[in-house]
PDB file of N, CA and C in Angstrom:
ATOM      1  N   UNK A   1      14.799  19.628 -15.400  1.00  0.00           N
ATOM      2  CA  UNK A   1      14.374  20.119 -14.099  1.00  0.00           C
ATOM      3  C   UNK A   1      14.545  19.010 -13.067  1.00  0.00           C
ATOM      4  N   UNK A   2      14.794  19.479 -11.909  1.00  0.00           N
ATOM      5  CA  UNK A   2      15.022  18.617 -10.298  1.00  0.00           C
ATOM      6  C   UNK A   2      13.775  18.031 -10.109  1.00  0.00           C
ATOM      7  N   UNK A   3      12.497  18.530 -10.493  1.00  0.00           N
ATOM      8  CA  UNK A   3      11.256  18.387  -9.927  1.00  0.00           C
ATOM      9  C   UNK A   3      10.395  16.497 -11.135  1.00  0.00           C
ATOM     10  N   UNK A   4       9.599  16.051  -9.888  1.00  0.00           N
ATOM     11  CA  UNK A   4       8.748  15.114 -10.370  1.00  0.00           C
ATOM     12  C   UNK A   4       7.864  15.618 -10.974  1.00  0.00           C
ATOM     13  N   UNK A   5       7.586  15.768 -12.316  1.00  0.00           N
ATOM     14  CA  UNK A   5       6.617  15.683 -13.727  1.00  0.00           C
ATOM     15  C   UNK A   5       5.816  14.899 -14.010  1.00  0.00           C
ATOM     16  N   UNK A   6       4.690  15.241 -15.058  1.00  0.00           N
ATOM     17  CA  UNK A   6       3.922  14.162 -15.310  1.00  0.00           C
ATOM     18  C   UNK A   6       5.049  13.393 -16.390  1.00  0.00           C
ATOM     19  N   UNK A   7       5.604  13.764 -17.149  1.00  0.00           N
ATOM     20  CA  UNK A   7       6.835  12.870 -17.743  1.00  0.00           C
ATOM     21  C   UNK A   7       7.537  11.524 -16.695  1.00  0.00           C
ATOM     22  N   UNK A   8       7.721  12.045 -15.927  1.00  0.00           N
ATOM     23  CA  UNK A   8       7.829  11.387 -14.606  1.00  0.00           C
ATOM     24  C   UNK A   8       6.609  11.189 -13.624  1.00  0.00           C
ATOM     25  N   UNK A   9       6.189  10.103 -13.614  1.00  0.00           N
ATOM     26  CA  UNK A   9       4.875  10.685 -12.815  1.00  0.00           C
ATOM     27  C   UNK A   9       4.822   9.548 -11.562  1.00  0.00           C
ATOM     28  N   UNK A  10       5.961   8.360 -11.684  1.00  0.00           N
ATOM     29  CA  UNK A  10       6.079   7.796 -10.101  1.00  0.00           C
ATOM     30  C   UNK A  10       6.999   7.642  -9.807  1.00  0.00           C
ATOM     31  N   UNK A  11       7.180   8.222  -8.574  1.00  0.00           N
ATOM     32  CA  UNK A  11       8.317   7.806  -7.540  1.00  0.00           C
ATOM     33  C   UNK A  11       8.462   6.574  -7.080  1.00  0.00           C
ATOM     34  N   UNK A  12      10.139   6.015  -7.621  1.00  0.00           N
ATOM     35  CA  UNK A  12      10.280   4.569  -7.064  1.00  0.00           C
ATOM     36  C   UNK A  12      10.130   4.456  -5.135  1.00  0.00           C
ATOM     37  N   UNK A  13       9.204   3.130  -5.146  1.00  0.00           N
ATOM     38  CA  UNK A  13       8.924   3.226  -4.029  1.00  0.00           C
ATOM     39  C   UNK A  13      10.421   2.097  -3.256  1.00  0.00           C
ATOM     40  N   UNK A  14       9.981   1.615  -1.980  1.00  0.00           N
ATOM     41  CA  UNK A  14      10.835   0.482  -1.769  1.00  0.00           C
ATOM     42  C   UNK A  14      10.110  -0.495  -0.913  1.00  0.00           C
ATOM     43  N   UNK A  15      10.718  -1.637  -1.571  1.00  0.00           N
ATOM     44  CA  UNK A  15       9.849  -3.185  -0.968  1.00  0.00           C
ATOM     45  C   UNK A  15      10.691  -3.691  -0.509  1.00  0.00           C
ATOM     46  N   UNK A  16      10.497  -4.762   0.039  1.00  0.00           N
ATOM     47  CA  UNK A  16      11.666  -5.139   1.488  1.00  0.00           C
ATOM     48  C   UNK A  16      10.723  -6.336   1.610  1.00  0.00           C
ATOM     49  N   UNK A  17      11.729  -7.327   2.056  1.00  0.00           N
ATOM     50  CA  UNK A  17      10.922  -8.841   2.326  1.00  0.00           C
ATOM     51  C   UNK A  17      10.650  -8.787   3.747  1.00  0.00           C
ATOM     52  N   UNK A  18       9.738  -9.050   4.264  1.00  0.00           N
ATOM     53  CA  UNK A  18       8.903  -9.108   5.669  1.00  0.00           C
ATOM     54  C   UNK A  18       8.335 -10.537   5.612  1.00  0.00           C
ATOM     55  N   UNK A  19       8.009 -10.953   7.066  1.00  0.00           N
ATOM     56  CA  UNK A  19       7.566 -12.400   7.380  1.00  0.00           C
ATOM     57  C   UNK A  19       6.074 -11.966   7.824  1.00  0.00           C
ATOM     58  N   UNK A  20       5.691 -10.949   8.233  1.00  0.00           N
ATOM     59  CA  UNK A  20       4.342 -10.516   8.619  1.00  0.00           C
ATOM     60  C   UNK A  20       3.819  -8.728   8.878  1.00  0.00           C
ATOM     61  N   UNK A  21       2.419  -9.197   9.251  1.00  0.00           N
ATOM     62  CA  UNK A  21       1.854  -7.857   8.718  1.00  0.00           C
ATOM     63  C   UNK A  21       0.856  -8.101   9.638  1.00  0.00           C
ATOM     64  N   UNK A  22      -0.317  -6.995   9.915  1.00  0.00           N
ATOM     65  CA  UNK A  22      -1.310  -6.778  11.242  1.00  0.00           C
ATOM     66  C   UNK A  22      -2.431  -6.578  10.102  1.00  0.00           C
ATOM     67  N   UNK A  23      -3.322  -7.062  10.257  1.00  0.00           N
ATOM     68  CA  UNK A  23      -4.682  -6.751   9.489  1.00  0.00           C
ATOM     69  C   UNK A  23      -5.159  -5.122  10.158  1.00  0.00           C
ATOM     70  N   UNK A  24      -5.503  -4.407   9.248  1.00  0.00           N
ATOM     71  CA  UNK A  24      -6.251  -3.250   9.777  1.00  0.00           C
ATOM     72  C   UNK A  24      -7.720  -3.248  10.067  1.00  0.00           C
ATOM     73  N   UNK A  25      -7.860  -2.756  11.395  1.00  0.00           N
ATOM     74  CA  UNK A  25      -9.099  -2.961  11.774  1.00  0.00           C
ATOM     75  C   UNK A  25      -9.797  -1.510  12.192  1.00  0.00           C
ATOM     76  N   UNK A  26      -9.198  -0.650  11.843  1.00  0.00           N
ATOM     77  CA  UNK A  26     -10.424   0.590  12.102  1.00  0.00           C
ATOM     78  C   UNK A  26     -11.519   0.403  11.142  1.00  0.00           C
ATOM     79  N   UNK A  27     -11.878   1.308  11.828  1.00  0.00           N
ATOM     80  CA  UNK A  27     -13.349   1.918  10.959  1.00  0.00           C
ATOM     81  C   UNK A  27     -13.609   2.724   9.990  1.00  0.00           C
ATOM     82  N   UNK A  28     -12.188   3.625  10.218  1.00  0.00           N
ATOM     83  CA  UNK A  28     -12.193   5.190   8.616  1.00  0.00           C
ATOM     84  C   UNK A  28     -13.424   5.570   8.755  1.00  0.00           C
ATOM     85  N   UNK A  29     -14.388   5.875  10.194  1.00  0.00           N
ATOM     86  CA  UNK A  29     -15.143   6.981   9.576  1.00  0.00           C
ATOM     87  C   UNK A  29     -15.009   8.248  10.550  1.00  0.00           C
ATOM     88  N   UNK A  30     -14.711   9.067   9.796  1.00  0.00           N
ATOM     89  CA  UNK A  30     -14.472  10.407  10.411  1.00  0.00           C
ATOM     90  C   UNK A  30     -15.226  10.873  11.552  1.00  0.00           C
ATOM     91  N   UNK A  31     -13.973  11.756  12.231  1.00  0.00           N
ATOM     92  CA  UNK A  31     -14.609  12.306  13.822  1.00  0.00           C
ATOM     93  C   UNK A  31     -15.354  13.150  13.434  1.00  0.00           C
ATOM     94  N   UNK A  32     -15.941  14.161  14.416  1.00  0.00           N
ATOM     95  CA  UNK A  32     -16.649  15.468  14.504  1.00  0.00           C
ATOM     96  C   UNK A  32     -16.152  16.617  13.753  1.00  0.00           C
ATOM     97  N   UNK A  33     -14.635  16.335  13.707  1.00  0.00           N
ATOM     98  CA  UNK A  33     -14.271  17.460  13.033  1.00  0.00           C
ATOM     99  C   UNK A  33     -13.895  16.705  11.538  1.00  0.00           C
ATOM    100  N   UNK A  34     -14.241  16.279  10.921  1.00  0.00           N
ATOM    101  CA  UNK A  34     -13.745  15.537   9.655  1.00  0.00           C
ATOM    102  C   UNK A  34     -12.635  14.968   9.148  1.00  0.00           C
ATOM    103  N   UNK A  35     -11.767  14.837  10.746  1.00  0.00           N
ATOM    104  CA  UNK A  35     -10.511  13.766  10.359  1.00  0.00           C
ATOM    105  C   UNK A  35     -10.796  12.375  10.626  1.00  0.00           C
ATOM    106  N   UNK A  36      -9.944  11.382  10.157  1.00  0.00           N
ATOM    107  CA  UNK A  36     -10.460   9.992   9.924  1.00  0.00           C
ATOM    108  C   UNK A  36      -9.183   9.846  10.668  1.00  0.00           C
ATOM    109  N   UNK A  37      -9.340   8.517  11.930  1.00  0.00           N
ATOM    110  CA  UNK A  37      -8.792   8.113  12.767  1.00  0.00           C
ATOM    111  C   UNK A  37      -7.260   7.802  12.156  1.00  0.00           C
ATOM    112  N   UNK A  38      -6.347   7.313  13.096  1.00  0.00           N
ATOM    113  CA  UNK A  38      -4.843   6.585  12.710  1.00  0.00           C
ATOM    114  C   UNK A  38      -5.661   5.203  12.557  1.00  0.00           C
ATOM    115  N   UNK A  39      -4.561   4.943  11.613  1.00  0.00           N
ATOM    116  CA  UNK A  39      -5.213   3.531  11.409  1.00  0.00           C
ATOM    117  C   UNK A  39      -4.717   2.358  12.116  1.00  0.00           C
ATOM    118  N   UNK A  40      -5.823   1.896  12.845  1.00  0.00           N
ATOM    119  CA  UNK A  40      -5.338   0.931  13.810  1.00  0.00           C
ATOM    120  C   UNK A  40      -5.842  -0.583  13.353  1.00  0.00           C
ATOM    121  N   UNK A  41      -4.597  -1.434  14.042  1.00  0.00           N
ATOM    122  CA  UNK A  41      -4.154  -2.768  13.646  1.00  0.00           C
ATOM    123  C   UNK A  41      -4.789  -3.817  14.346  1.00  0.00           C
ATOM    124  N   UNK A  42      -5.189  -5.387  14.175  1.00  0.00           N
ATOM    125  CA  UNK A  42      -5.088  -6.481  15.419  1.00  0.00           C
ATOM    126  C   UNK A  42      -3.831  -6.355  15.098  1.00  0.00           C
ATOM    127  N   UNK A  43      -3.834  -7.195  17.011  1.00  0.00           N
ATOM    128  CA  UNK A  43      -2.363  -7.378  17.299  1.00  0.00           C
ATOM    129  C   UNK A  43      -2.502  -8.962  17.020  1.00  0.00           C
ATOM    130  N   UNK A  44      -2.693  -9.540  16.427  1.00  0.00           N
ATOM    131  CA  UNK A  44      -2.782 -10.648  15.575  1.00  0.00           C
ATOM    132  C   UNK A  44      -1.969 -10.798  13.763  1.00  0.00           C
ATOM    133  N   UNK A  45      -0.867 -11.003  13.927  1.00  0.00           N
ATOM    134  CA  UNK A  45       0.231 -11.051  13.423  1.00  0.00           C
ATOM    135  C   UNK A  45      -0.130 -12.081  12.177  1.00  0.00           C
ATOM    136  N   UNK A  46      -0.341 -11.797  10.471  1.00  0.00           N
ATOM    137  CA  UNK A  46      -0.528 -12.276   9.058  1.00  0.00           C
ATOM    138  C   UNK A  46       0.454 -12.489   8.895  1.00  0.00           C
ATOM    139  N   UNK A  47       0.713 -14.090   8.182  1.00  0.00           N
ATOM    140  CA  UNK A  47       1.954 -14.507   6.858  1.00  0.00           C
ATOM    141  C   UNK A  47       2.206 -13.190   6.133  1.00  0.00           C
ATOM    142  N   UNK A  48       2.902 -12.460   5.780  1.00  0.00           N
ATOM    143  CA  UNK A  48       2.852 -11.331   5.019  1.00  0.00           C
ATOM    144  C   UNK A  48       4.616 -11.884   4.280  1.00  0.00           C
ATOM    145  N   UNK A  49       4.578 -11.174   2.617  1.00  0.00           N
ATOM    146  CA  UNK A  49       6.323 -12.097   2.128  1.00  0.00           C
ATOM    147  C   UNK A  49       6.689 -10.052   1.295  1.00  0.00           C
ATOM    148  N   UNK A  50       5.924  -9.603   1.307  1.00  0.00           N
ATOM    149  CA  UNK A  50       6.551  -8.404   0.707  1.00  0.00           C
ATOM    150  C   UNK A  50       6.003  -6.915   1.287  1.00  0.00           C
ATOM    151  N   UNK A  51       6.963  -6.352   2.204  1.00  0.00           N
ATOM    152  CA  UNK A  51       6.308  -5.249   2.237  1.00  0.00           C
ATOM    153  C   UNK A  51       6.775  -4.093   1.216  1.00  0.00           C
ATOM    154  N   UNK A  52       5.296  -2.929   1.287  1.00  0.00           N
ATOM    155  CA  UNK A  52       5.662  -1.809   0.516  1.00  0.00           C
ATOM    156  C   UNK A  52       5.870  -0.531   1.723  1.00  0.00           C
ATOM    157  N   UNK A  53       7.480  -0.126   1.819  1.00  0.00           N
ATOM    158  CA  UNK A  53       7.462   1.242   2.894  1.00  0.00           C
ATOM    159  C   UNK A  53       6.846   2.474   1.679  1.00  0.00           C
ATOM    160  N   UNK A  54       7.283   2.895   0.454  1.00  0.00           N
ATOM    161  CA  UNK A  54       6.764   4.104   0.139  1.00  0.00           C
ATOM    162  C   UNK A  54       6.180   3.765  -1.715  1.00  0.00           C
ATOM    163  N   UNK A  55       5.512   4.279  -1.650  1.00  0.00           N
ATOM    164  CA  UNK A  55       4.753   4.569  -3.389  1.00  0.00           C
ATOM    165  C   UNK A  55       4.155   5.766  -3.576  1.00  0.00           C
ATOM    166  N   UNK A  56       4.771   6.523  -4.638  1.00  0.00           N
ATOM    167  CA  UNK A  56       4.141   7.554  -4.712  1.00  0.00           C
ATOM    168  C   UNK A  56       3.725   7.976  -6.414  1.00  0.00           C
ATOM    169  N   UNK A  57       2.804   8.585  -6.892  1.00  0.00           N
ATOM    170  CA  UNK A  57       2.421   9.003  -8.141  1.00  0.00           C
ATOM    171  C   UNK A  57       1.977  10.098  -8.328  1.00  0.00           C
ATOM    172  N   UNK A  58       2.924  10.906  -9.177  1.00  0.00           N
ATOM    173  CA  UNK A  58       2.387  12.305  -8.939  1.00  0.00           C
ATOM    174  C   UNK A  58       0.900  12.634  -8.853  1.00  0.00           C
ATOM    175  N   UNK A  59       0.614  13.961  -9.046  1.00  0.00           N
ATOM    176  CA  UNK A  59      -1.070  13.526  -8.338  1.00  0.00           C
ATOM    177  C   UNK A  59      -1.783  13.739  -9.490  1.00  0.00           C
ATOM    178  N   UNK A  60      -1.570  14.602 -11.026  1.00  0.00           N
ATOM    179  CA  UNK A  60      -2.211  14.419 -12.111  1.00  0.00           C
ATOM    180  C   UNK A  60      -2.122  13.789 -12.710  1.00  0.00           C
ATOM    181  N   UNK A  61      -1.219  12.238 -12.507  1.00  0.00           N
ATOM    182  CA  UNK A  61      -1.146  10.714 -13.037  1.00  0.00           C
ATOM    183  C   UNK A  61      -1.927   9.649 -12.217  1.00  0.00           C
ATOM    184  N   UNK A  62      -2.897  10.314 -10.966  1.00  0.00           N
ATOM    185  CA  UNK A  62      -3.187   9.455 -10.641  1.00  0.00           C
ATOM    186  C   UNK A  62      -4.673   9.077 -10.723  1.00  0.00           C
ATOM    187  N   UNK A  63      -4.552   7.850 -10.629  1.00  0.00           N
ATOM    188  CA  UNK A  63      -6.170   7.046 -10.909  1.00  0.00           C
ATOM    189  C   UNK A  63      -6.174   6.527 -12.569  1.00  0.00           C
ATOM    190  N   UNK A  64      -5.056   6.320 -12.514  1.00  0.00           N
ATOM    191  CA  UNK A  64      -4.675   5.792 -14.034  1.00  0.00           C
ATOM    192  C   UNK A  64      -4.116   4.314 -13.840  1.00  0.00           C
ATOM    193  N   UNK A  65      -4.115   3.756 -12.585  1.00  0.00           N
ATOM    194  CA  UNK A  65      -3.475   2.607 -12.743  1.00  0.00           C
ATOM    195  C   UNK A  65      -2.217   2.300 -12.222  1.00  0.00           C
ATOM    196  N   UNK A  66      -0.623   3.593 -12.383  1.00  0.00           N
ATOM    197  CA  UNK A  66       0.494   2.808 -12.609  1.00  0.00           C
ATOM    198  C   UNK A  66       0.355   2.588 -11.292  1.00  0.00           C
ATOM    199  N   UNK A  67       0.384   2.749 -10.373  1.00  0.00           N
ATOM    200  CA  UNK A  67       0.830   2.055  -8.883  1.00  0.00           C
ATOM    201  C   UNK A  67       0.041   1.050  -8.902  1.00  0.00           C
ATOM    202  N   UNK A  68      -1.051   0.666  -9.440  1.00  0.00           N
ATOM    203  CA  UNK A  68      -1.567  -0.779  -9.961  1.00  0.00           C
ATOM    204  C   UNK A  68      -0.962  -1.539 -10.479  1.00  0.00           C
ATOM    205  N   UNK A  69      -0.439  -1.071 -11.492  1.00  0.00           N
ATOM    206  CA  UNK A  69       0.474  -1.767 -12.338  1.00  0.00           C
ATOM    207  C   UNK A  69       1.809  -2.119 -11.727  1.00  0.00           C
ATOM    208  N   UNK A  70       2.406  -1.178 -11.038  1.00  0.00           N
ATOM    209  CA  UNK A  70       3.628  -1.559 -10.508  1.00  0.00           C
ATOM    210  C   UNK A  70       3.523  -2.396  -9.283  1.00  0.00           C
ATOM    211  N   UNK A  71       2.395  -2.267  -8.792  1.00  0.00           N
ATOM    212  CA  UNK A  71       2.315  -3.483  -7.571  1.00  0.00           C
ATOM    213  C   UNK A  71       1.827  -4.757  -8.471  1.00  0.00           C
ATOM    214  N   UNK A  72       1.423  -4.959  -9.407  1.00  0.00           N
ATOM    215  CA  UNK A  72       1.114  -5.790  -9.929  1.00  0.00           C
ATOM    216  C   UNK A  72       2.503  -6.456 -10.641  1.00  0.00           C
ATOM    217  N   UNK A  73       3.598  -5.775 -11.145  1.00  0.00           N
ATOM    218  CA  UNK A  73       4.872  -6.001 -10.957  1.00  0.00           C
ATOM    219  C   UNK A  73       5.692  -6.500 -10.267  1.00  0.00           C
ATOM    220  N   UNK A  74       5.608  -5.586  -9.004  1.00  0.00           N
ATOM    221  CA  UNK A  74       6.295  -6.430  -8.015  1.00  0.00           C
ATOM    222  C   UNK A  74       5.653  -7.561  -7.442  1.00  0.00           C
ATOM    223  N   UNK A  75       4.380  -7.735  -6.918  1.00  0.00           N
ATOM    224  CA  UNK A  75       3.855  -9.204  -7.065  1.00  0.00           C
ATOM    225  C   UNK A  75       4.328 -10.390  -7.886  1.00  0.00           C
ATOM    226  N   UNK A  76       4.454 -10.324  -9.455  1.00  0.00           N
ATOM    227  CA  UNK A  76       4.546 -11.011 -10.461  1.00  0.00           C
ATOM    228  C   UNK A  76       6.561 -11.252 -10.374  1.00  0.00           C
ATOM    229  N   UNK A  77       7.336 -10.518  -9.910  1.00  0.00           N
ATOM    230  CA  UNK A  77       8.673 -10.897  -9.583  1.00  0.00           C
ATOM    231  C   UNK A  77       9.657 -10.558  -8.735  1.00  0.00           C
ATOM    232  N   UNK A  78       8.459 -10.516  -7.277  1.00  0.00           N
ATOM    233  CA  UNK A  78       9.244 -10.026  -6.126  1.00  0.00           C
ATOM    234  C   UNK A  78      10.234 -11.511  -5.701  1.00  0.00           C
ATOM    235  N   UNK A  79       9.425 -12.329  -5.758  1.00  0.00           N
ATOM    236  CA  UNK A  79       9.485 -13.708  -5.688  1.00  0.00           C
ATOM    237  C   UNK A  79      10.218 -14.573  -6.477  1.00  0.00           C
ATOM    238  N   UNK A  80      10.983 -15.103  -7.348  1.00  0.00           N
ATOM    239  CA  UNK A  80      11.124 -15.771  -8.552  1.00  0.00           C
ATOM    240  C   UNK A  80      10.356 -17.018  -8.568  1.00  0.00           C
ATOM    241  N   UNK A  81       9.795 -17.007  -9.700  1.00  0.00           N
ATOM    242  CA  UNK A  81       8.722 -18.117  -9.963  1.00  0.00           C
ATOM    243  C   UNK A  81       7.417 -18.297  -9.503  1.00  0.00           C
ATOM    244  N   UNK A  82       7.370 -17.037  -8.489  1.00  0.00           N
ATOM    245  CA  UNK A  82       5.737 -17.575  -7.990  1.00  0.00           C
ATOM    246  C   UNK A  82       4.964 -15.715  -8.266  1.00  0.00           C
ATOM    247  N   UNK A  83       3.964 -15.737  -8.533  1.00  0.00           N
ATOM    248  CA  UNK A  83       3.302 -14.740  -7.886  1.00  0.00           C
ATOM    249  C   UNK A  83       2.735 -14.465  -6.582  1.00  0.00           C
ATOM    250  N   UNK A  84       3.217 -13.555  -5.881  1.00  0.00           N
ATOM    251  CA  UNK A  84       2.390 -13.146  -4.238  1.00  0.00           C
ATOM    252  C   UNK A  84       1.351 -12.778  -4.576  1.00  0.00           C
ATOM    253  N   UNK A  85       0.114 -13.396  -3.853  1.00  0.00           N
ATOM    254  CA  UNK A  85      -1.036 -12.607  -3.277  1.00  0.00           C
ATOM    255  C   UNK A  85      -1.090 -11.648  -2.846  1.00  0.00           C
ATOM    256  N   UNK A  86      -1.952 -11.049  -3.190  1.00  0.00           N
ATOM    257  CA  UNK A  86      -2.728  -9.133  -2.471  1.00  0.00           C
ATOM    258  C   UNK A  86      -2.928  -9.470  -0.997  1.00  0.00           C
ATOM    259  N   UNK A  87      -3.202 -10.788  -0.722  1.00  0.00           N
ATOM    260  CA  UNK A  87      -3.175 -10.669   0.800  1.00  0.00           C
ATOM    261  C   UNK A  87      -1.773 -11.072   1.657  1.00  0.00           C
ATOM    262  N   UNK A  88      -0.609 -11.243   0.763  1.00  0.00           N
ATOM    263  CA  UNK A  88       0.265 -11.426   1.367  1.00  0.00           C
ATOM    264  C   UNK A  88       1.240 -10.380   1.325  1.00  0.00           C
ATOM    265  N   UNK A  89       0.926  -8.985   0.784  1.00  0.00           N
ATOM    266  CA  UNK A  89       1.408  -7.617   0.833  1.00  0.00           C
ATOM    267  C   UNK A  89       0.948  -6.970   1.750  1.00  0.00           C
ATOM    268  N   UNK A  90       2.050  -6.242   2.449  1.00  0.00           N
ATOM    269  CA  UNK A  90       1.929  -5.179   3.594  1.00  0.00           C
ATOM    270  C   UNK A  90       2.441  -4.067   3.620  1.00  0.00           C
ATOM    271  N   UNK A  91       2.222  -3.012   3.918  1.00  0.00           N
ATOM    272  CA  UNK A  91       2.296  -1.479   3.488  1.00  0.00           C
ATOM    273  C   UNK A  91       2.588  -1.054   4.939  1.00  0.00           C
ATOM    274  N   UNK A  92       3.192  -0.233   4.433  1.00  0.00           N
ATOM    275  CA  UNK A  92       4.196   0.574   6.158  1.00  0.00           C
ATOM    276  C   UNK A  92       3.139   1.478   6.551  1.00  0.00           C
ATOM    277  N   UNK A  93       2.707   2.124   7.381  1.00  0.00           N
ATOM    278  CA  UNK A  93       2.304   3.490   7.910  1.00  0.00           C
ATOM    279  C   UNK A  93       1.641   4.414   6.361  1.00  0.00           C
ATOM    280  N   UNK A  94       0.400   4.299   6.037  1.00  0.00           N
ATOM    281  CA  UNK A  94       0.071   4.853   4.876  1.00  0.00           C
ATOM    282  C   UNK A  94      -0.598   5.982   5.275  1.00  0.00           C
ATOM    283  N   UNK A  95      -0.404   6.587   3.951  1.00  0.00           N
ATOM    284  CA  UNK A  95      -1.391   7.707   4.076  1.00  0.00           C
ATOM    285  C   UNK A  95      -2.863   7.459   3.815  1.00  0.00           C
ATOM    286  N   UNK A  96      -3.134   8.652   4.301  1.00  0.00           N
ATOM    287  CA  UNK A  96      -5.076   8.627   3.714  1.00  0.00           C
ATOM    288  C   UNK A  96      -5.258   7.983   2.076  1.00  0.00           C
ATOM    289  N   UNK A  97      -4.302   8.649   1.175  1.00  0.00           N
ATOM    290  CA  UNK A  97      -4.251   8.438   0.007  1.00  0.00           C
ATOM    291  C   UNK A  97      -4.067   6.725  -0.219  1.00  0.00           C
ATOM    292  N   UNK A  98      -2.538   6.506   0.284  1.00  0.00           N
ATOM    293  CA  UNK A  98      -2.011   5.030   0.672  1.00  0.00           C
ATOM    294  C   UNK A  98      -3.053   4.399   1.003  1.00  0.00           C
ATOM    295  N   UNK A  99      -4.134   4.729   2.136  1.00  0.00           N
ATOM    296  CA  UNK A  99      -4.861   3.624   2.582  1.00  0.00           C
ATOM    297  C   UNK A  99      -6.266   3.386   1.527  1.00  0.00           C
ATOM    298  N   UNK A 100      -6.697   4.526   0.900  1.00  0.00           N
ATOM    299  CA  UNK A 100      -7.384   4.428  -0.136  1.00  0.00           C
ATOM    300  C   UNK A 100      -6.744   3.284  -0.938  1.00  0.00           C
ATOM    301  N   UNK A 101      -5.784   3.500  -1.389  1.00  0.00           N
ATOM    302  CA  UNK A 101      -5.124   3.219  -2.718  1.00  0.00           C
ATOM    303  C   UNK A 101      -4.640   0.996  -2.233  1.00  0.00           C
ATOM    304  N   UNK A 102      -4.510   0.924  -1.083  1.00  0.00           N
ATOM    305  CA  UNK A 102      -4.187  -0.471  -0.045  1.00  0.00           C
ATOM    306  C   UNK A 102      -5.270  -0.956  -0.085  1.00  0.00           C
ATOM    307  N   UNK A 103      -6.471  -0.400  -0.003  1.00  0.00           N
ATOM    308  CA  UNK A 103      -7.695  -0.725   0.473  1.00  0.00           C
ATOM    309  C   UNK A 103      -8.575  -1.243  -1.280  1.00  0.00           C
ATOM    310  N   UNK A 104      -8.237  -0.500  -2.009  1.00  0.00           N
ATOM    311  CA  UNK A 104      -8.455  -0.288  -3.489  1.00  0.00           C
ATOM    312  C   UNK A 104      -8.130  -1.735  -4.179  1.00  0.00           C
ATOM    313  N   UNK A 105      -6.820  -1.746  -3.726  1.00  0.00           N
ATOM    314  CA  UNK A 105      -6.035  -2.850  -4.419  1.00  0.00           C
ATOM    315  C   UNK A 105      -6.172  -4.230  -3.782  1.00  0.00           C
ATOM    316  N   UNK A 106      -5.889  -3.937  -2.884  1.00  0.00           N
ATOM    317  CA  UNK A 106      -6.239  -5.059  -1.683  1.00  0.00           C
ATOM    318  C   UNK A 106      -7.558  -6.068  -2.201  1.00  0.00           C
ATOM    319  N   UNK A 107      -8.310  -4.946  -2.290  1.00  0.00           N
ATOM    320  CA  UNK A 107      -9.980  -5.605  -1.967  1.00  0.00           C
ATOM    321  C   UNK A 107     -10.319  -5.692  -1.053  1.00  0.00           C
ATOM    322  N   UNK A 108      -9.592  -5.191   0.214  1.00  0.00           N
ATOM    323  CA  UNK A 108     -10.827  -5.219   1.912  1.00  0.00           C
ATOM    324  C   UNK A 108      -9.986  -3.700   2.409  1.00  0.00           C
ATOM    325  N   UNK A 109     -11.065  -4.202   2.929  1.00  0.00           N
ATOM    326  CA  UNK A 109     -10.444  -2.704   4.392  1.00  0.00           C
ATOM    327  C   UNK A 109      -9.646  -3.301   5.142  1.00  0.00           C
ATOM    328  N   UNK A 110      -9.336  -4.853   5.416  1.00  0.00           N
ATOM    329  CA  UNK A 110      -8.546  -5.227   6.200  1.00  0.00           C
ATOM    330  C   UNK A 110      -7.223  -5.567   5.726  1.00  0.00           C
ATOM    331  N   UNK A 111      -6.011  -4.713   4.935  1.00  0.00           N
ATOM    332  CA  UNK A 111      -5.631  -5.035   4.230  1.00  0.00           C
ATOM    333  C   UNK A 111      -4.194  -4.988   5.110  1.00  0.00           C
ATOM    334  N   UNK A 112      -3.109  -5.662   5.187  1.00  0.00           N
ATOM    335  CA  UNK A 112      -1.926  -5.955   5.964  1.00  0.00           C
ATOM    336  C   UNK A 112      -1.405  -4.660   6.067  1.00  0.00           C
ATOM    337  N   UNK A 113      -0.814  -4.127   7.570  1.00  0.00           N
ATOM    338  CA  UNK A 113       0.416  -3.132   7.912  1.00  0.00           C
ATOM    339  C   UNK A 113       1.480  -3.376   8.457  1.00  0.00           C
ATOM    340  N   UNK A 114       2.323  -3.120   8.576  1.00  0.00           N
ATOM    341  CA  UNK A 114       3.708  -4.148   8.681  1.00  0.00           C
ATOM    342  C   UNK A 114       4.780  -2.373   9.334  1.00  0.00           C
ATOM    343  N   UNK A 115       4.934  -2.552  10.227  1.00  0.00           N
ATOM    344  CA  UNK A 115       6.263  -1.551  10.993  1.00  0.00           C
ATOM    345  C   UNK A 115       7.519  -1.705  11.132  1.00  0.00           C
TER     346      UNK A 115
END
């Protein structure tokens, strides 16, 4: 079949070397009507050495780890010889999910966005 499976359960994302990234500084807490703001940046510009534009895991594989694991991958040999820091990764325009999942991994809410 054409279609992504749990046999298949992540879509290769793509990383791209970047020199910087914007710390996120909203708040994520939902308006009146229960949407949660765009997520907004300082315009105060982070060392950032790897960005992530897309990651995806199908959705009954997820909370299992692999996009853990695979960022934990590309960390460990985006670079040769060194491992990158979680704070020196930056993520394109995420989703709600994405920013969960940035925020998750990260360890802050202020976790790098990079355009």
């Amino acid at each position: 079949s054409s279609g992504i499976n749990a046999e298949w359960p992540l879509r290769p994302g793509f990383v791209e070397h970047i020199e910087k990234g914007y710390p996120c500084i909203a708040e994520h807490v939902p308006d009146e009507s229960g949407k949660l703001p765009l997520l907004k940046t300082s315009s105060d510009p982070m060392k950032a050495v790897c960005g992530i534009s897309r990651l995806w895991v199908f959705s009954q594989c997820r909370r299992k780890k692999i996009a853990s694991r695979l960022m934990d991958c590309v960390r460990a040999n985006f670079v040769f010889g060194c491992t990158i820091s979680k704070v020196k990764i930056a993520f394109s325009d995420p989703t709600e999910n994405g920013r969960l999942f940035a925020q998750t991994y990260c360890g802050t809410p202020h976790f790098l966005i990079y355009r």
